[in-house]
Protein backbone atom coordinates (compact mmCIF):
# COMPACT_ATOMS: atom_id res chain seq x y z
CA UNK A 1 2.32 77.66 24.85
CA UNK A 2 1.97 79.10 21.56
CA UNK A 3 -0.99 77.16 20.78
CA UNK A 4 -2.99 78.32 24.06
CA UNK A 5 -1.52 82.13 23.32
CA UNK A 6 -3.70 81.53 19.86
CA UNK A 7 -6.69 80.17 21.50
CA UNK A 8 -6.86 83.49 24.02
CA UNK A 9 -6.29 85.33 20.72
CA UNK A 10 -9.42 83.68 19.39
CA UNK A 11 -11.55 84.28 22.48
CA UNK A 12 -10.86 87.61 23.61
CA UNK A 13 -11.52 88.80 19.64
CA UNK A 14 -15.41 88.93 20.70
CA UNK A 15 -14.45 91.94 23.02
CA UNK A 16 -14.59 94.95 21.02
CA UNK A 17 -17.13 93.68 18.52
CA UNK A 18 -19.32 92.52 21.18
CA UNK A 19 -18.67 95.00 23.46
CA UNK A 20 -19.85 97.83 21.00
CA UNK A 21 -22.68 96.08 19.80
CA UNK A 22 -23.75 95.92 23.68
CA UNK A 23 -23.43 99.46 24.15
CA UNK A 24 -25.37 100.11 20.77
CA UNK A 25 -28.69 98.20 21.89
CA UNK A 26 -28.76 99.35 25.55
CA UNK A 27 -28.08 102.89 24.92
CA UNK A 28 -29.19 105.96 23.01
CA UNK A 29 -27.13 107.78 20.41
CA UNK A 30 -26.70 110.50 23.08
CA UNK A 31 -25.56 108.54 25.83
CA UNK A 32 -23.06 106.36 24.27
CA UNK A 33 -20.01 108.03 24.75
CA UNK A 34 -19.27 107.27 27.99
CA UNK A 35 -20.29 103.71 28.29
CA UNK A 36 -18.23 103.38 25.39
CA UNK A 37 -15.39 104.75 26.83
CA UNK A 38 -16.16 102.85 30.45
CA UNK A 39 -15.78 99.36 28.84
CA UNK A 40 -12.58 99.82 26.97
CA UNK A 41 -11.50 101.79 30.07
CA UNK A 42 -10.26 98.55 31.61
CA UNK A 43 -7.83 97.19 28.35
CA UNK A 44 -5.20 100.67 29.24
CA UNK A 45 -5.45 100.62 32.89
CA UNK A 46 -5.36 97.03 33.13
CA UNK A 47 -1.37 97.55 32.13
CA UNK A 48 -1.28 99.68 35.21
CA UNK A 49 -2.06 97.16 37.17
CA UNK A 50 0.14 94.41 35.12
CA UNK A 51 2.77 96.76 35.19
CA UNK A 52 2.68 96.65 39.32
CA UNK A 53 0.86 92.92 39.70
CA UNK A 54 2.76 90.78 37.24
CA UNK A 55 6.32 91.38 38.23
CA UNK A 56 5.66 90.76 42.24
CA UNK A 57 4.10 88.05 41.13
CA UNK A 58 6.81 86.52 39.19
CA UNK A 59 9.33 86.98 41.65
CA UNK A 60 7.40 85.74 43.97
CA UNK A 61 5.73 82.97 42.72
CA UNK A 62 7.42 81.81 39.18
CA UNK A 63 5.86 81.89 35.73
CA UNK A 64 3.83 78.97 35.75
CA UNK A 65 2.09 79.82 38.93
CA UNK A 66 1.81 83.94 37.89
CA UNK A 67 0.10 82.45 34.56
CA UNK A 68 -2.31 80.19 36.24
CA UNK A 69 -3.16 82.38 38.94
CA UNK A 70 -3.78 85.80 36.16
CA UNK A 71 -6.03 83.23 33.48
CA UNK A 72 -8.30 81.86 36.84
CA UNK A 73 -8.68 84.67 38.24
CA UNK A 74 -9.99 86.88 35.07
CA UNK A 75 -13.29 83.90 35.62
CA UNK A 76 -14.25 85.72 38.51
CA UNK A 77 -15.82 88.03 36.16
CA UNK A 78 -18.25 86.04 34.95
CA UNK A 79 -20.25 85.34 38.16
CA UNK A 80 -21.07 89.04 38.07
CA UNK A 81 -21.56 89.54 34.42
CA UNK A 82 -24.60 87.00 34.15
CA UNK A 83 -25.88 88.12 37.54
CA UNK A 84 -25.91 91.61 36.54
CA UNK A 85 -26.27 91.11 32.72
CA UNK A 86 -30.04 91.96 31.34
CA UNK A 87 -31.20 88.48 30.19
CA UNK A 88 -32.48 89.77 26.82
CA UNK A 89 -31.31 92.35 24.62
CA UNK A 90 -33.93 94.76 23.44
CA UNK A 91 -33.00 98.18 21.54
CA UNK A 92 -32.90 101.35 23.54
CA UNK A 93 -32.44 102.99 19.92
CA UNK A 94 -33.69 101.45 16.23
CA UNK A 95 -32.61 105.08 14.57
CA UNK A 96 -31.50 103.67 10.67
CA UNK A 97 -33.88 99.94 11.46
CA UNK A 98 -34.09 97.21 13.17
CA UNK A 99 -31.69 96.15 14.72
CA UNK A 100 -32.43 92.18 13.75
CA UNK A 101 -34.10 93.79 10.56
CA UNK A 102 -34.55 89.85 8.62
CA UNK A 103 -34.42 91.78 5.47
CA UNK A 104 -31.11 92.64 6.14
CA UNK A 105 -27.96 90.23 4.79
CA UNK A 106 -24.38 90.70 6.40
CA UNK A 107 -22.24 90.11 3.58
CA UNK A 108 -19.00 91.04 1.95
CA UNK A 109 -20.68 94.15 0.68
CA UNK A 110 -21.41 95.44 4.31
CA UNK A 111 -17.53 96.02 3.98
CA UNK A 112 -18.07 98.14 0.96
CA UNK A 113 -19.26 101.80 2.67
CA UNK A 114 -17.27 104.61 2.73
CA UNK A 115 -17.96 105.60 6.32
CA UNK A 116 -16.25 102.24 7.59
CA UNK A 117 -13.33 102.87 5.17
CA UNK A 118 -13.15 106.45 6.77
CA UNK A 119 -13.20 104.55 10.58
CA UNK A 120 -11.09 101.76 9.75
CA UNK A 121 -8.52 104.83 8.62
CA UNK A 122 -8.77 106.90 11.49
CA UNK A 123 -8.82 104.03 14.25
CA UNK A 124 -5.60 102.46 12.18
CA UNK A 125 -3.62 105.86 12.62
CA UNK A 126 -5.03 106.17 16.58
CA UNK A 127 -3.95 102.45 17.21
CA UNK A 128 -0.88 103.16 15.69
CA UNK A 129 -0.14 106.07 18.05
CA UNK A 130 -0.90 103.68 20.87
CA UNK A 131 1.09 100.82 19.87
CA UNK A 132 4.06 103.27 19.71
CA UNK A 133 3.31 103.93 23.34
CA UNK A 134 2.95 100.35 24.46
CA UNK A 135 5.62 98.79 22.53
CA UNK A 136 8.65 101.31 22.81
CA UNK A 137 8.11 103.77 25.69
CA UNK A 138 9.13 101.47 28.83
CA UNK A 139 12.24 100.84 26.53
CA UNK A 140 12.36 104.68 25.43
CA UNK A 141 12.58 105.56 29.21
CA UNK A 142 15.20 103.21 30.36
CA UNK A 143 17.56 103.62 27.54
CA UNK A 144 17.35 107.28 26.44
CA UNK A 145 16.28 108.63 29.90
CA UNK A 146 18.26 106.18 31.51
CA UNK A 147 15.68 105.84 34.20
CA UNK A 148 15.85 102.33 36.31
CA UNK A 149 13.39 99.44 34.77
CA UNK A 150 11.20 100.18 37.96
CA UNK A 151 10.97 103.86 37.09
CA UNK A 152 10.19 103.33 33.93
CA UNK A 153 7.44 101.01 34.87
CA UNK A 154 5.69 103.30 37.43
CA UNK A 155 6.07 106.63 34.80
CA UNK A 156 4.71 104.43 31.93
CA UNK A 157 2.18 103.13 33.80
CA UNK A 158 1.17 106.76 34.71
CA UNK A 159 1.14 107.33 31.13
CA UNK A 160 -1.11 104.33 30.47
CA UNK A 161 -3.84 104.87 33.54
CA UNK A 162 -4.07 108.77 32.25
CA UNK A 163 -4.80 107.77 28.44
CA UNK A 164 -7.54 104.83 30.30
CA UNK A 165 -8.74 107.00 32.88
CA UNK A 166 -9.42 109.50 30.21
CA UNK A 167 -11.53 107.16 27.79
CA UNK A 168 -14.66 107.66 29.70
CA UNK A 169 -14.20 111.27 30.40
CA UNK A 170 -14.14 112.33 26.63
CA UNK A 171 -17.51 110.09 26.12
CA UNK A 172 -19.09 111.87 28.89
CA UNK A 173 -17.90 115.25 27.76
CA UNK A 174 -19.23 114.79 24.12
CA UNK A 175 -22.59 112.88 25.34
CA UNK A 176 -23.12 116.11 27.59
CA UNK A 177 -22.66 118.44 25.18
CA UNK A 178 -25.09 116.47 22.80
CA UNK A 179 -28.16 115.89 24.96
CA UNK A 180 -28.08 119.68 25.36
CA UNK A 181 -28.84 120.38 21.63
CA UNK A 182 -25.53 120.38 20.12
CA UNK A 183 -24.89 118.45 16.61
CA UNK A 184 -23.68 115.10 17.07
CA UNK A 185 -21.59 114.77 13.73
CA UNK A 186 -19.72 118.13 14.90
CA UNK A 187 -19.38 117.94 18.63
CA UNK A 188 -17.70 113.67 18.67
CA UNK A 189 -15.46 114.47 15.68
CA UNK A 190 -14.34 117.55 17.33
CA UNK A 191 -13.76 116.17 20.40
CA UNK A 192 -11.69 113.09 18.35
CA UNK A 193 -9.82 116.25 16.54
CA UNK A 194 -8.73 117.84 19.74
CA UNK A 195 -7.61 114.64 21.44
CA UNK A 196 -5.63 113.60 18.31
CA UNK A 197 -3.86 117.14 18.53
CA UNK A 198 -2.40 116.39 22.14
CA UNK A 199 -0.08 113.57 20.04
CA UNK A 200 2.35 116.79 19.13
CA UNK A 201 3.16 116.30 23.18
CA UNK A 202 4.81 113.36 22.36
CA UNK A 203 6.68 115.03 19.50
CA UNK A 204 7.83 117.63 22.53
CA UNK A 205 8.53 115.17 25.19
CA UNK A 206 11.01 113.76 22.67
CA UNK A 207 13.21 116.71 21.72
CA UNK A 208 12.99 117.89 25.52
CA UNK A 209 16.25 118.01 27.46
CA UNK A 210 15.13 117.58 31.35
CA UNK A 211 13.76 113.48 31.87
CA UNK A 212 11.11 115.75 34.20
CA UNK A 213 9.48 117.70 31.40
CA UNK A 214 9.65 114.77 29.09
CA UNK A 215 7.32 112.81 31.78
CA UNK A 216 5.57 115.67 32.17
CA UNK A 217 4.75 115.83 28.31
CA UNK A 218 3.80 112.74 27.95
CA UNK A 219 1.13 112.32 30.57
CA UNK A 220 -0.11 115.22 28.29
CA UNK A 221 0.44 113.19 25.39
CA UNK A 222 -1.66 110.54 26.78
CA UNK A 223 -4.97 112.56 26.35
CA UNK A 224 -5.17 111.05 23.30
CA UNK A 225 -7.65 108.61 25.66
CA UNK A 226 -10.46 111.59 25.16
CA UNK A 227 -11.19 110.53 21.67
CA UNK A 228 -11.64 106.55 22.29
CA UNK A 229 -15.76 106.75 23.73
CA UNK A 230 -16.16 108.93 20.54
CA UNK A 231 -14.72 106.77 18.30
CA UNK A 232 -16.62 104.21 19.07
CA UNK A 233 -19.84 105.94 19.44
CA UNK A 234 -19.27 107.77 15.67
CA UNK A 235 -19.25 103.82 14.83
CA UNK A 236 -22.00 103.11 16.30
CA UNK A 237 -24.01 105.89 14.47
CA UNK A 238 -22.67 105.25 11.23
CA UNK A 239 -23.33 101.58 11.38
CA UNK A 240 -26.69 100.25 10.61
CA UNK A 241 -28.45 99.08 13.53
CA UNK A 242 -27.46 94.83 12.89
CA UNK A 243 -24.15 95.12 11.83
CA UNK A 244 -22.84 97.24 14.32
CA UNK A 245 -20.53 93.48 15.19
CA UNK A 246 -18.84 92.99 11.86
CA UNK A 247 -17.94 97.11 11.41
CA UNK A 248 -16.62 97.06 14.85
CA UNK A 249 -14.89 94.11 14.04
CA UNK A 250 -13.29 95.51 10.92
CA UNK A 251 -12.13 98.42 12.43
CA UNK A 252 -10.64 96.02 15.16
CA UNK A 253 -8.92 94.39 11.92
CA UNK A 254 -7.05 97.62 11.11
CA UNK A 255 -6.28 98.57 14.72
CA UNK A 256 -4.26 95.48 15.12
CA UNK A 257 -2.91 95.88 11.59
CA UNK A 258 -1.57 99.18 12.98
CA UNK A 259 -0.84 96.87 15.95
CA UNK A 260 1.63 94.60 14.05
CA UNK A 261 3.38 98.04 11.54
CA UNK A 262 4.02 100.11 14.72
CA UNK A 263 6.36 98.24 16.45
CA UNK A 264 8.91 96.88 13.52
CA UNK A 265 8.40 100.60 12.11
CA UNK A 266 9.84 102.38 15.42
CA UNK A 267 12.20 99.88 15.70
CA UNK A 268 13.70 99.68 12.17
CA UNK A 269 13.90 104.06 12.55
CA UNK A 270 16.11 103.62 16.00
CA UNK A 271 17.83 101.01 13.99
CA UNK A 272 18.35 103.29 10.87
CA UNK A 273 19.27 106.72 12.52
CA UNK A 274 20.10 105.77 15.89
CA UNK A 275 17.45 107.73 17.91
CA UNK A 276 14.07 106.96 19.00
CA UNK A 277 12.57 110.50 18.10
CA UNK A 278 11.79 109.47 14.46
CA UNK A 279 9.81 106.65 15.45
CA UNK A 280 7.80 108.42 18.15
CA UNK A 281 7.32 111.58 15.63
CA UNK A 282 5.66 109.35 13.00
CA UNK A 283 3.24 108.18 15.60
CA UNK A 284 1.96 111.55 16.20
CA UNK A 285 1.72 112.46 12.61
CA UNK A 286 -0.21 109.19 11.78
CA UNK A 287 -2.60 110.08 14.48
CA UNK A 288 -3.12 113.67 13.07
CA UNK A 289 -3.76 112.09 9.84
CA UNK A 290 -6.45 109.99 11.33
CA UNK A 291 -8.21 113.20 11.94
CA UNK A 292 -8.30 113.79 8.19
CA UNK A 293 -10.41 110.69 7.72
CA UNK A 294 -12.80 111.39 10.49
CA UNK A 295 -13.72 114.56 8.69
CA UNK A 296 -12.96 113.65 4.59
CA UNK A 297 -13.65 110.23 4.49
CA UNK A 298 -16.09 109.56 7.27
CA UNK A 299 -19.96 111.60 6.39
CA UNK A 300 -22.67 112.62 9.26
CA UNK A 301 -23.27 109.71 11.93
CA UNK A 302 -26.04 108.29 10.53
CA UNK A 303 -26.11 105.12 8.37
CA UNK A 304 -25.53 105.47 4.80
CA UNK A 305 -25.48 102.89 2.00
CA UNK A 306 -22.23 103.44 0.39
């Protein structure tokens, strides 16, 4: 079991560098927002529908059978990805070069840029704040709201389909606003900036006293979603045109990284004062700091050497 749970580990890895890279060659600096936000749309609402799916299933059908029937099924979606699927790639948009420039060599050194250090912070504090989410909030709802495990499901869930549903909606917002003359650099980070601010929510649903308020606080804390498209557009800028892949992949790298800290963080703070607010406060003042390297750390979108 552990061995197969490796081997998905090692196949789905392709999804966000490939995925970005995808987006990158078939669309325009000014349209890539949204399509950005549209394909990793389906990895937070997909826990909507695990959150609903999964447990009938298992009840219903046992492990082995819920397993099988969940790893088959995800197949389907290659019949209409090669039907659909343009057979070739060719660049929409070869702003900064080629994007199979031959005189260009992917090495260590591509590592070496300050704009992908500046990314690799900011999408490290943003995956942070969304680890804390996925991770402890089911458990934060049962236990401190004493809500039942099914309640805490659905209003989790809510909280997970608003911060999906509103990936795309931030990518079109900024891609709008851009195509009608305004500066790229200013309008995605500031769009990132004011999605990172709706974290203090979180701090609020925390310290609130009605379990009605708190839910209501955190659907508003989920807005955080706004900022994804833009993230990974302001990657895709930065980039140069043939390593778009192995910078999306790095900033993958510190995501997870955030992925693994977030978790044994919150839960060595309940552990250590006996409350869950300390954890969930961190989260939303690691994602504020993110916004710190999308403006210090991380120059105009445009490729730069170092």
């Amino acid at each position: 079991m552990i061995g197969f749970r490796v081997f998905l580990g090692v196949g789905e890895s392709i999804y966000l560098p490939g995925g970005t890279k995808i987006v990158s060659l078939l669309f325009t600096r000014k349209e890539r927002g949204l399509p950005s936000g549209l394909f990793d749309f389906g990895t937070r609402t997909g826990l909507v529908l695990e959150g609903i799916l999964v447990p009938w299933l298992l009840t219903r059908y046992g492990w082995r059978h819920t397993f099988l029937l969940i790893g088959f099924a995800a197949l389907v979606w290659i019949v209409p990805w090669f039907w659909v699927f343009p057979r070739r790639l060719q660049a929409v948009d070869t702003v900064g070069g080629s994007p199979f420039s031959e005189a260009s060599r992917v090495g260590w050194s591509t590592l070496l840029n300050r704009n992908l250090l500046g990314i690799c912070l900011g999408f490290f504090c943003f995956d942070y704040y969304w680890y804390v989410l996925v991770t402890w909030l089911p458990d934060y709802l049962v236990t401190v709201r004493h809500l039942s495990i099914v309640q805490a499901g659905f209003y989790a869930s809510l909280a997970f389909f608003t911060f999906g549903i509103a990936e795309p909606f931030g990518g079109l917002m900024a891609d709008t606003l851009i195509r009608r003359g305004w500066n790229e650099t200013g309008t995605r980070k500031g769009i990132v900036t004011v999605s990172f601010s709706t974290g203090v929510f979180l701090i609020a649903a925390m310290r609130s006293a009605h379990t009605d308020m708190t839910v209501a606080l955190l659907i508003l804390a989920s807005l955080v979603g706004l900022s994804t498209g833009n993230l990974l557009a302001i990657l895709q800028s930065c980039a140069p045109a043939e390593q778009v892949g192995i910078w999306t992949g790095a900033e993958n790298f510190a995501g997870n990284l955030a992925g693994i800290i977030a978790p044994l963080a919150v839960g060595f703070l309940i552990t250590s004062h006996g409350s869950y607010v300390p954890g969930f406060e961190l989260g939303s003042i690691v994602l504020l700091m993110g916004v710190l390297a999308y403006w210090f750390v991380v120059g105009d979108l445009r490729p730069r050497l170092s």
